[in-house]
Protein backbone atom coordinates (compact mmCIF):
# COMPACT_ATOMS: atom_id res chain seq x y z
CA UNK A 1 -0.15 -16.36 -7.35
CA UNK A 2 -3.12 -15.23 -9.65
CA UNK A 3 -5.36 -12.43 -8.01
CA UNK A 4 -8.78 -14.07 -8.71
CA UNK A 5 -10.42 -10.76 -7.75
CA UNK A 6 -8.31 -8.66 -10.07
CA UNK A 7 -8.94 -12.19 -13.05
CA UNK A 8 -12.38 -11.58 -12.34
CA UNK A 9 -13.04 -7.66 -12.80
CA UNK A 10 -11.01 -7.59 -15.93
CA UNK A 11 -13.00 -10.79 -17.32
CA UNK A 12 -16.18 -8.97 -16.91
CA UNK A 13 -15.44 -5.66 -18.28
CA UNK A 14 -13.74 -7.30 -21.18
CA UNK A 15 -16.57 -9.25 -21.57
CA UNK A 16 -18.93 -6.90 -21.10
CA UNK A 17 -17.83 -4.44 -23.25
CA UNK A 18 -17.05 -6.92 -26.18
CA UNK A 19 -20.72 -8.56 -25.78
CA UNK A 20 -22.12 -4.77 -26.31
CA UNK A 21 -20.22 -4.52 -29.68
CA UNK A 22 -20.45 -8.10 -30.94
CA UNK A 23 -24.23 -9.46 -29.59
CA UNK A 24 -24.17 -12.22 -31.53
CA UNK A 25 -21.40 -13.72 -30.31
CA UNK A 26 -22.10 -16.84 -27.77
CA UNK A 27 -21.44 -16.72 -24.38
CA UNK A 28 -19.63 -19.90 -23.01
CA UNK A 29 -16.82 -20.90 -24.42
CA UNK A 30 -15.54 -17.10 -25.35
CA UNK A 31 -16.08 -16.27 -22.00
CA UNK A 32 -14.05 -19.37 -20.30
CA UNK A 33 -11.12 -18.81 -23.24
CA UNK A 34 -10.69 -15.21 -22.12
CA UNK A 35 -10.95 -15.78 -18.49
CA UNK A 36 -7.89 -18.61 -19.32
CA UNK A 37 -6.19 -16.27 -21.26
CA UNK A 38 -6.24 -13.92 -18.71
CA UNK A 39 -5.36 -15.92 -15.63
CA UNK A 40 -2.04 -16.96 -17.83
CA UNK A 41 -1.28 -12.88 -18.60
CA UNK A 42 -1.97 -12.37 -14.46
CA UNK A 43 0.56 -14.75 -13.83
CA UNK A 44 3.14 -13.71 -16.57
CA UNK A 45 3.14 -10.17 -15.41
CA UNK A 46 1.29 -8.70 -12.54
CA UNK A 47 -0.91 -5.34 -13.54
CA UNK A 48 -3.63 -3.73 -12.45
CA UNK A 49 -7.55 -5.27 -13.50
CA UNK A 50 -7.94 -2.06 -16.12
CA UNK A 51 -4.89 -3.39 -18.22
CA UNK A 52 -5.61 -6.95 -17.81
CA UNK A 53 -9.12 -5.83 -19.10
CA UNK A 54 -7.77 -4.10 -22.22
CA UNK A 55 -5.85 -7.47 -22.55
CA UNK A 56 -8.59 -8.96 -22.38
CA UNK A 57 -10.44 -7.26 -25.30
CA UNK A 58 -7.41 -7.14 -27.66
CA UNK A 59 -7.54 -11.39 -27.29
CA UNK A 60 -11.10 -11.66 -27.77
CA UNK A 61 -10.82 -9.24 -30.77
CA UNK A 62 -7.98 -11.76 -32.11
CA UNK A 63 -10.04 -14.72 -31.60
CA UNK A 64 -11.85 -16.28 -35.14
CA UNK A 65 -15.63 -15.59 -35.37
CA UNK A 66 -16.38 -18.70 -35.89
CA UNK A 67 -14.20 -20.35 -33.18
CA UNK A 68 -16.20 -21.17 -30.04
């Protein structure tokens, strides 16, 4: 069962913190591919919203800048 609290908190910090490095970078469909990606790494193996969260910023980082 996927924690949506513990999806949530590690979306926005990802998010957050990638936004403040890359500002040009648009907001929707990023944001809805890493909150995907994430949901499928909650349910693969549980961990706490900190390592989801560096998860999180590793798959954004790995996404194409001009994908999205």
């Amino acid at each position: 069962m996927v924690d949506e609290v513990a999806v949530r908190m590690a979306a926005e910090t990802a998010w957050t913190v990638y936004r403040a490095t890359h500002p040009d970078v648009g907001a929707q469909g990023r944001r809805c591919m890493l909150e995907r990606h994430l949901q499928g790494r909650w349910e693969a193996r549980e961990g706490d919203a900190e390592e989801l969260a560096s998860f999180g910023l590793a798959y954004l980082h790995r996404l194409p800048t001009d994908e999205c």
